[in-house]
Protein backbone atom coordinates (compact mmCIF):
# COMPACT_ATOMS: atom_id res chain seq x y z
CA UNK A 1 99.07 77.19 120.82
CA UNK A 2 102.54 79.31 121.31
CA UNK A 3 101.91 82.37 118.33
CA UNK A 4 104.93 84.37 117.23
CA UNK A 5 103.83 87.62 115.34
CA UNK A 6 106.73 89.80 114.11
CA UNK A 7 106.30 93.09 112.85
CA UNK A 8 109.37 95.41 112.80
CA UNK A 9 107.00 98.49 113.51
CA UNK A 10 104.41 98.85 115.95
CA UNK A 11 103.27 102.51 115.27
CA UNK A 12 99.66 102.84 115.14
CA UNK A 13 100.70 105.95 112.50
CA UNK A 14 101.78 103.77 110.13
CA UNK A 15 98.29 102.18 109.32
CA UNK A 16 95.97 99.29 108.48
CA UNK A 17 98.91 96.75 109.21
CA UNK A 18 99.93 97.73 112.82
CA UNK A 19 96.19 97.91 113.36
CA UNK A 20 95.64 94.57 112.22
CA UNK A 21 99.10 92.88 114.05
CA UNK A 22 98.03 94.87 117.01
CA UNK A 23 94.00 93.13 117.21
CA UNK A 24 94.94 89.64 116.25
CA UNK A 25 97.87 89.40 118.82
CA UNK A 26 94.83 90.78 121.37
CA UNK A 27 92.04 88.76 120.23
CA UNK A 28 94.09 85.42 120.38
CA UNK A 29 95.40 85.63 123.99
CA UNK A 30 91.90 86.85 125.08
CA UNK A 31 90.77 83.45 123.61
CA UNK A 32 93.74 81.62 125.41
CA UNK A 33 96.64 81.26 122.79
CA UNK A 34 100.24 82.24 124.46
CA UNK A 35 100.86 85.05 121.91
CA UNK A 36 104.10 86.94 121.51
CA UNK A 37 104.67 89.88 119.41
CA UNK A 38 108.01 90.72 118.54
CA UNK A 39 109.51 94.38 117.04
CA UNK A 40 111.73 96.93 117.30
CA UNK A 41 110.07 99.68 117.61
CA UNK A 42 107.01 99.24 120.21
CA UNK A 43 105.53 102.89 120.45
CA UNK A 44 101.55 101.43 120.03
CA UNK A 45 102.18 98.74 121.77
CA UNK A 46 100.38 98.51 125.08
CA UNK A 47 101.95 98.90 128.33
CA UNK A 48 100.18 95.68 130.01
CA UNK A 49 101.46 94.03 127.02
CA UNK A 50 105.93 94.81 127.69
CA UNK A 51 107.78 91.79 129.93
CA UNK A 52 111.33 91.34 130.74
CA UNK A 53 113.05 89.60 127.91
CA UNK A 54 113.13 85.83 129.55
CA UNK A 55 109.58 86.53 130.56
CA UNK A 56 107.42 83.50 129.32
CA UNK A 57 104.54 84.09 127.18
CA UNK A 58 101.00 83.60 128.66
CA UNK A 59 97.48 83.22 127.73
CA UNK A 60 95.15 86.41 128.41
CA UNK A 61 97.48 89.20 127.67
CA UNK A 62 99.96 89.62 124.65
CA UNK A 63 103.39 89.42 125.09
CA UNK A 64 105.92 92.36 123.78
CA UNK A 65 109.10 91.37 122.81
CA UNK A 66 110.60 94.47 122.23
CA UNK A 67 114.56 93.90 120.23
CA UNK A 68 116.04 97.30 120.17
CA UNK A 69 118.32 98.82 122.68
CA UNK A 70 116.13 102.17 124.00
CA UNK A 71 116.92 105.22 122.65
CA UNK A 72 117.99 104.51 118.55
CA UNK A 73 116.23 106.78 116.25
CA UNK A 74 115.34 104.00 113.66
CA UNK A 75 115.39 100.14 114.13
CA UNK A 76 117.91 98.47 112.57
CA UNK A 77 116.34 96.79 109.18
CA UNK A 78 118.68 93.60 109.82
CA UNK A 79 118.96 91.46 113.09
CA UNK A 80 122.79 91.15 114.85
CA UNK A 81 124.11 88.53 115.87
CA UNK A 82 122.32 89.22 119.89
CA UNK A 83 119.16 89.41 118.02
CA UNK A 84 119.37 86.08 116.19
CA UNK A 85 119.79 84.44 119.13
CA UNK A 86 117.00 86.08 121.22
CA UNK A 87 114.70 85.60 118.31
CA UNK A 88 115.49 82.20 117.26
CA UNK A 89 114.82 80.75 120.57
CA UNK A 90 111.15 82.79 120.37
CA UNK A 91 110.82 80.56 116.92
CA UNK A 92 111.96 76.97 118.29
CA UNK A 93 109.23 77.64 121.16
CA UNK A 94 106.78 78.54 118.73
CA UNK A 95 103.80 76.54 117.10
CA UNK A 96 103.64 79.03 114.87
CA UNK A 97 105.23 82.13 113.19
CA UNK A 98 103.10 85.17 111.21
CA UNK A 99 105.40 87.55 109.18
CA UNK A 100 103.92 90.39 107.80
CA UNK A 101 104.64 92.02 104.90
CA UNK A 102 107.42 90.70 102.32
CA UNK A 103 109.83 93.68 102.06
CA UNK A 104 111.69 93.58 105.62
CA UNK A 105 115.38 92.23 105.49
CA UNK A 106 114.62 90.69 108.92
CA UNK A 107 111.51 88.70 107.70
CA UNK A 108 113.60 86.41 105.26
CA UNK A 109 116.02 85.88 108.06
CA UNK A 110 113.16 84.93 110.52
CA UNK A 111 111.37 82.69 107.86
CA UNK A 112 115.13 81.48 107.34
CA UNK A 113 115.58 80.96 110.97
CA UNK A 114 112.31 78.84 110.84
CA UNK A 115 113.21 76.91 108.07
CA UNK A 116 115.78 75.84 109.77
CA UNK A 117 114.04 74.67 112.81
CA UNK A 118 111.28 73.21 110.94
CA UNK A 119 108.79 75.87 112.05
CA UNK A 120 105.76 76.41 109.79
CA UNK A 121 105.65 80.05 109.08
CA UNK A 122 102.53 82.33 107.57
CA UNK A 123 103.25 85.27 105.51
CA UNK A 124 100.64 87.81 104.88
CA UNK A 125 101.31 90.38 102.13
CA UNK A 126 98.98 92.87 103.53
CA UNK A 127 98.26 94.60 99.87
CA UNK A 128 102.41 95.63 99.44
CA UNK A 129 102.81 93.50 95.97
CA UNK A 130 99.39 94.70 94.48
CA UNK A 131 99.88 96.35 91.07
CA UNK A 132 99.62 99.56 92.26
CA UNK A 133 102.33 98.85 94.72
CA UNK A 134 104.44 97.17 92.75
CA UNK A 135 104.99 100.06 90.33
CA UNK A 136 106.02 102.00 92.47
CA UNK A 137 110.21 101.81 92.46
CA UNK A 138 109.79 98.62 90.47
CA UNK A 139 113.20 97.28 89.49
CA UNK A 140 114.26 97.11 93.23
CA UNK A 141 111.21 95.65 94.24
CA UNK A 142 111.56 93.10 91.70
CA UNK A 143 115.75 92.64 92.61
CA UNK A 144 114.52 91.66 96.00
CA UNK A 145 111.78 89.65 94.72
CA UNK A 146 113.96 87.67 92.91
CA UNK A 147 116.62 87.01 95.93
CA UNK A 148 115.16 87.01 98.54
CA UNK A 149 110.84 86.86 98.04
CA UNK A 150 110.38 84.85 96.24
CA UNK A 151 111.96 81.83 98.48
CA UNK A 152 110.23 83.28 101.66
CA UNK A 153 106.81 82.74 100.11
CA UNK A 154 107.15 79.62 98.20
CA UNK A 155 109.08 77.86 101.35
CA UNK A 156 106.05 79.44 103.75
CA UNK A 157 103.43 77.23 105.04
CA UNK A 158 100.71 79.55 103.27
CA UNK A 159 100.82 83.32 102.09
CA UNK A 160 98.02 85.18 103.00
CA UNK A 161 96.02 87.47 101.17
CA UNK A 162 93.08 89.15 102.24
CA UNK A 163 90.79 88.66 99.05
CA UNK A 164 90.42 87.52 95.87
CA UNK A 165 91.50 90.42 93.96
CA UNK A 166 94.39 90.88 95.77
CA UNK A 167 95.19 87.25 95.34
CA UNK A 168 95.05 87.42 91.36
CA UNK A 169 97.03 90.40 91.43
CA UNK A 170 100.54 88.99 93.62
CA UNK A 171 100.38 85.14 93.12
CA UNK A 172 102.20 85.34 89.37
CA UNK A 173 105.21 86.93 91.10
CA UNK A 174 105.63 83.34 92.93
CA UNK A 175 103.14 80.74 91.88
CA UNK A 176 104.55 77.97 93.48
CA UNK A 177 103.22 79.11 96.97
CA UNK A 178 100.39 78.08 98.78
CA UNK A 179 97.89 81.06 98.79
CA UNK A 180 94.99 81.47 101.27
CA UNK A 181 92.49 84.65 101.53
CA UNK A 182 90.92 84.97 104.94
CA UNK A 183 89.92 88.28 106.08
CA UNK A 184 91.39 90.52 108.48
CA UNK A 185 89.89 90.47 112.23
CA UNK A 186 88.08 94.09 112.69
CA UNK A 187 87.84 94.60 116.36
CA UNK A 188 84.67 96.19 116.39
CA UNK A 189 84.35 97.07 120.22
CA UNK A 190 84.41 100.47 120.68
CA UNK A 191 81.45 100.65 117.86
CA UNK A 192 78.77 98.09 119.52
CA UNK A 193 77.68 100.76 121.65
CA UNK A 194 78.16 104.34 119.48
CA UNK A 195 79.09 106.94 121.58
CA UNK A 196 77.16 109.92 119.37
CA UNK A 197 78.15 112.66 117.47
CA UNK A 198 78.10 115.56 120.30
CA UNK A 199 81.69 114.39 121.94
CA UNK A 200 83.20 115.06 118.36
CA UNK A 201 81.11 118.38 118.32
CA UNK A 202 82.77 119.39 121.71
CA UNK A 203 85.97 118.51 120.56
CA UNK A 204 85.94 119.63 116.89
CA UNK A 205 84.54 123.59 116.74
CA UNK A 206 84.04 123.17 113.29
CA UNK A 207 81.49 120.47 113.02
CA UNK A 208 79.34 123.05 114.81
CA UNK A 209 79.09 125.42 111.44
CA UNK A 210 76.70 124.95 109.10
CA UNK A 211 76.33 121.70 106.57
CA UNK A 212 76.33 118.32 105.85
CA UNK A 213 79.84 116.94 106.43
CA UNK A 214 82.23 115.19 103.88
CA UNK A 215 85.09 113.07 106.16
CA UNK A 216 88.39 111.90 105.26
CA UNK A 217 90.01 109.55 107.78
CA UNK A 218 93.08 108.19 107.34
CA UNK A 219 96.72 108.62 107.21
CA UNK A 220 97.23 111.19 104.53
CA UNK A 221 99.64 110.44 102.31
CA UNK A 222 99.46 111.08 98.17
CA UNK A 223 98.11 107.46 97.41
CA UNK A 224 95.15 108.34 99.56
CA UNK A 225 93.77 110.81 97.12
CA UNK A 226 93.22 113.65 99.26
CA UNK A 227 93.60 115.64 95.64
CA UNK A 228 90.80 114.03 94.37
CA UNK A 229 88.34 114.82 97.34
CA UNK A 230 89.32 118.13 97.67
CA UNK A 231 88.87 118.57 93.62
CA UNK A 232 85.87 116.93 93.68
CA UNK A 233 84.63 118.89 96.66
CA UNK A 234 85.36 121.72 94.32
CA UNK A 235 82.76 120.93 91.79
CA UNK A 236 80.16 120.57 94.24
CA UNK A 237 80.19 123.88 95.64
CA UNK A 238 80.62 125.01 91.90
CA UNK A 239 77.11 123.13 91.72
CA UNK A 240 75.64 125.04 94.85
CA UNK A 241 75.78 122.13 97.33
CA UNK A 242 76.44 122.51 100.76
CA UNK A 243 78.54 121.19 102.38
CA UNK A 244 81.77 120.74 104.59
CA UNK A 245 85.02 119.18 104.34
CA UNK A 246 86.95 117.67 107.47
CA UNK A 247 90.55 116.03 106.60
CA UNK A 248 91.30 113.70 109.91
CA UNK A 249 94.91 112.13 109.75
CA UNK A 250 99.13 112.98 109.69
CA UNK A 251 100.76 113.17 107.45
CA UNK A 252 104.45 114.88 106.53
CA UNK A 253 104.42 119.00 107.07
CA UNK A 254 105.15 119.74 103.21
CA UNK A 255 102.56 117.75 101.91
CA UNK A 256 99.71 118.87 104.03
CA UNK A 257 100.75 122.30 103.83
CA UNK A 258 100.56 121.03 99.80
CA UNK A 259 97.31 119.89 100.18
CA UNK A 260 96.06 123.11 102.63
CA UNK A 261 97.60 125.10 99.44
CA UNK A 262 95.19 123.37 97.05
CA UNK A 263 91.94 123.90 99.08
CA UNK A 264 92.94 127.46 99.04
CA UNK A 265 93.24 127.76 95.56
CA UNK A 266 90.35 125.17 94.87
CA UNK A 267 88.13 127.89 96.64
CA UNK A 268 87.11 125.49 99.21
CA UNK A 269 89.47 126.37 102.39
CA UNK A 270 86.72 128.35 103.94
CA UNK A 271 84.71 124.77 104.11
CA UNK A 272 87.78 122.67 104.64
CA UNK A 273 89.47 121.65 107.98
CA UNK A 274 92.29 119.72 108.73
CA UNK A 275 91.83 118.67 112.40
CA UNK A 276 95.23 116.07 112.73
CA UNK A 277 95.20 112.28 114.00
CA UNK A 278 91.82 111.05 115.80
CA UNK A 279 91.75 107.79 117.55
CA UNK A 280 89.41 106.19 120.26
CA UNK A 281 85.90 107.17 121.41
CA UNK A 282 86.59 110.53 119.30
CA UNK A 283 87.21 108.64 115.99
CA UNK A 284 84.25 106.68 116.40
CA UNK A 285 81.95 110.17 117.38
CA UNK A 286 83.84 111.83 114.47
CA UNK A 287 82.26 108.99 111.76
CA UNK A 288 79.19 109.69 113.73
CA UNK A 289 79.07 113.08 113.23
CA UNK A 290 79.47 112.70 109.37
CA UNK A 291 77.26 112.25 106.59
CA UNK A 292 79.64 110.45 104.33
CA UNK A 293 82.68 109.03 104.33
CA UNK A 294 85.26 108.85 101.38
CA UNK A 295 88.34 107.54 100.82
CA UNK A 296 89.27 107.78 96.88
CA UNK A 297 92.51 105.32 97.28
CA UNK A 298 94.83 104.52 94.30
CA UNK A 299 95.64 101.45 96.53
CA UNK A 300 94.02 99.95 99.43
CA UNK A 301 94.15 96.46 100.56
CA UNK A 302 91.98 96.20 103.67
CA UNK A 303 90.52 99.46 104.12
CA UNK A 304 89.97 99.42 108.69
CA UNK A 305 88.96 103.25 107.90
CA UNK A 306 85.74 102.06 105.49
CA UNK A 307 84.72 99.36 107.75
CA UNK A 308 85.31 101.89 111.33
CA UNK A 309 83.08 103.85 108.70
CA UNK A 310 80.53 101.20 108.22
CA UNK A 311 80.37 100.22 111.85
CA UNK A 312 79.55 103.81 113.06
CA UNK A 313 76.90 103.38 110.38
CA UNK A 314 78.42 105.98 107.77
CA UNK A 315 78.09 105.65 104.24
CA UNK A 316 81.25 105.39 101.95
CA UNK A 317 82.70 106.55 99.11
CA UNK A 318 85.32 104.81 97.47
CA UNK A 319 87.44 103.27 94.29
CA UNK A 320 88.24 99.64 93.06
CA UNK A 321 92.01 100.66 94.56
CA UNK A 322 90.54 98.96 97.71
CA UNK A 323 90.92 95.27 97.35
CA UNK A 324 87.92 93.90 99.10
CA UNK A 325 85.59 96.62 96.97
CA UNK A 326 83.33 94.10 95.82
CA UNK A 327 82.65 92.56 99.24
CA UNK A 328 81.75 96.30 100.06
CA UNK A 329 79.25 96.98 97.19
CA UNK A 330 77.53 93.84 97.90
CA UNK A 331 77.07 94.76 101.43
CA UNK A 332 74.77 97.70 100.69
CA UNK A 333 76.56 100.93 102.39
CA UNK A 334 79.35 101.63 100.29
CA UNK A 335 79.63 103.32 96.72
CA UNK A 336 82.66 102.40 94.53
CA UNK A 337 83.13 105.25 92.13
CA UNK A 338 86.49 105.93 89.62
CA UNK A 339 89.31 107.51 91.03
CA UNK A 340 88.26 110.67 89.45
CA UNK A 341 87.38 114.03 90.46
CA UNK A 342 84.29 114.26 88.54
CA UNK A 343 83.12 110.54 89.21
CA UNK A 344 83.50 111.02 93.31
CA UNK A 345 82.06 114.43 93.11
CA UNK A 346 78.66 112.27 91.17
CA UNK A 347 79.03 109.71 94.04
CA UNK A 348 79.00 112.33 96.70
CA UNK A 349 76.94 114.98 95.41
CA UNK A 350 74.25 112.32 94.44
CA UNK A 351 74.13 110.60 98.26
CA UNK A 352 73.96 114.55 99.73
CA UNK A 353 70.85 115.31 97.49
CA UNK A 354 68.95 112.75 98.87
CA UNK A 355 69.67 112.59 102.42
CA UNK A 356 66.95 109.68 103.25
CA UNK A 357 68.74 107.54 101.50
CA UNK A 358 72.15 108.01 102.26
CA UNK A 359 70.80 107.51 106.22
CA UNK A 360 69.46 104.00 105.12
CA UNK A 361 72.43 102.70 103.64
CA UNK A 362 74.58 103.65 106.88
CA UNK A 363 72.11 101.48 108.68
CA UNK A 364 72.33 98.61 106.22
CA UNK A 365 76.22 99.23 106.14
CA UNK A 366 76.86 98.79 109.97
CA UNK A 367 74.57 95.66 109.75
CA UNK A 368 76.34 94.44 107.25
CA UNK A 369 79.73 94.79 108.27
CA UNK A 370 79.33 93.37 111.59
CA UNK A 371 77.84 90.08 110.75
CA UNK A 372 80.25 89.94 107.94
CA UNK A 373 83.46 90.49 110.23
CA UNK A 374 81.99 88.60 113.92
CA UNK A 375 85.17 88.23 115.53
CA UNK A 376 85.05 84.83 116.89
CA UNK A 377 84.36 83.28 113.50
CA UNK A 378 87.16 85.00 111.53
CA UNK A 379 89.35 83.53 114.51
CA UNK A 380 88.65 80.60 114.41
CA UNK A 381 89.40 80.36 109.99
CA UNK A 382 93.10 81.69 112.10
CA UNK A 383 93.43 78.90 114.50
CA UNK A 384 92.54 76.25 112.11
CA UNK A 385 95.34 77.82 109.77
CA UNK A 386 97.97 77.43 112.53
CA UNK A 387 96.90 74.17 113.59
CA UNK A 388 97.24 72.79 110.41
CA UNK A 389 93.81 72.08 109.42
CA UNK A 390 92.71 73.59 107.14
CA UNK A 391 91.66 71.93 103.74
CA UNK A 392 93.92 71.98 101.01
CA UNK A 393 93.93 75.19 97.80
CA UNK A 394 91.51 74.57 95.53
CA UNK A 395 94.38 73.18 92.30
């Protein structure tokens, strides 16, 4: 099959969704699709991956489609007239199209474009329209819901959702679509073999001073709850436990300087480190090298960070802001706690007073999540989606 993904983005800064855009469009060329992805922005994108423009797609290695002239500061959110054309001719040799995420301008005019050239289009919400989300600056969300959304996903040939909970949550904004939850694919590659925890010791100084260590991974941004961890990491050492704290992740200057500010005056800064983006071998070392994991989310809809976690065979902390959360406490390495200081600081302190245990569930975590998540069988739930055949929702 010919597979057009389009995601205006591709900064692996950004998160879970250039992650995800960035392993399917991998994982189906490696298993011999003609896959192109198109943006405007293609920082993450591989190298191997960028053709000429009237380069044809092919099967083994992604094709990048890049549609900005070098050198703008910040992709235009609405394709020109050039664009159209270039783009719509990527759609008429299509099989199929993957949007994802409902809010870009240029989405409605590519599921537009493929409306109009009878294209069957997919349109995965990747967690933007859960509850959480959709309180946030709600009356212009729910403007452009109403002109332009709402058409996009009750015209597409499914909208995807991730799980169940995330499903209840969006489908009353546009109940006429067809709704599928299939999971994300998690390349788990780099964590068949583990690497160990001395390469993040080499490159991290502070892992090397005394304690078990507390991680957060992730981009940091206020819906994260990097508050909450470090308040919670508060009353532990008020209740004599050791430990240490290790914030990996970017966010803007003011708010971790915010955020450095509230160690300080939490009394934890002399146990708290920020050590800035990790990615690769190191990321993998550096959940290695932990003792827990915790992400206390407001709002999470896939959660890569938790299952990297998992997979490196750290425990977790986190909330029911993650949408898959109950597919996590069933599988054995994960605690789901309230958003609270006081009920992650129980979580936490309770896994780091009985070491033993907390070992044991990273082990049954990593088994876990890779059976749960094998690759080829979460493609193939893909393939049959694009081909058509898939069984009809459930009414």
């Amino acid at each position: 099959m010919r597979i057009l993904h389009y995601l205006s983005e591709i900064t692996l800064e950004h998160g879970g969704v250039v992650r995800s855009v960035l392993d399917f469009s991998k994982a189906l060329s490696e298993t011999g699709h003609e896959v192109t992805l198109a943006c405007f922005d293609d920082t993450s994108v591989p190298e191997a991956w960028k053709a000429k423009p009237d380069a044809p797609p092919r099967a083994g290695t992604p094709r990048a489609l890049t549609l900005d002239r070098p050198g703008l500061p910040k992709p235009i959110r609405r394709f020109r007239w050039r664009e159209v054309q270039t783009i719509a001719k990527e759609v008429s040799a299509c099989d199929a199209l993957h949007l994802h995420g409902p809010w870009e301008s240029t989405n409605a005019q590519l599921a537009a474009i493929a409306r109009r050239l009878n294209k069957p289009y997919f349109l995965s919400i990747h967690g933007m329209m859960d509850d959480w989300c959709m309180a946030q600056g709600a009356l212009k969300k729910r403007l452009y819901l109403s002109w332009r959304v709402r058409t996009m996903a009750e015209r597409a040939a499914a909208v995807l959702f991730t799980a169940e909970g995330e499903r209840r949550q969006v489908m009353k904004w546009f109940p006429k679509a067809v709704a599928r939850v299939l999971p994300l694919l998690f390349d788990a590659t780099d964590f068949r073999t583990l690497p160990g925890a001395e390469l993040a010791r080499e490159v991290f100084p502070p892992l090397h001073t005394d304690g078990p260590i507390i991680l957060f991974l992730s981009r940091i941004h206020p819906k994260k709850g990097v508050e909450t961890l470090i308040d919670a990491c508060a009353i532990l050492k008020r209740e004599q436990l050791r430990f240490r704290l290790v914030v990996a992740g970017t966010g803007t200057l003011g708010y971790e300087a915010a955020l450095k500010r509230r160690a300080i005056d939490s009394g934890i800064s002399d146990r708290t480190y920020f050590v800035g983006m990790v990615t690769g071998r190191e990321k993998v070392s550096l959940f290695e090298a932990a003792d827990i994991s915790v992400l206390p989310t407001s709002q999470e809809n896939w959660g890569f960070v938790i299952l990297e976690s998992l997979a490196a065979a750290t425990p977790v902390v986190t909330t029911k802001g993650v949408d898959i959360w109950p597919e996590l406490q069933s599988g054995g390495g994960t605690v789901v706690a309230d958003a609270t200081p006081k009920a992650i600081a129980d979580a936490v302190g309770a896994m780091l007073r009985n070491p033993e245990r907390t070992r044991s569930m990273g082990a049954v975590g990593r088994e876990w999540v890779l059976k749960w998540l094998e690759p080829a069988s979460v493609l193939r739930q893909y393939e049959d989606l694009y081909a058509g055949r898939t069984a009809p929702p459930a009414p």
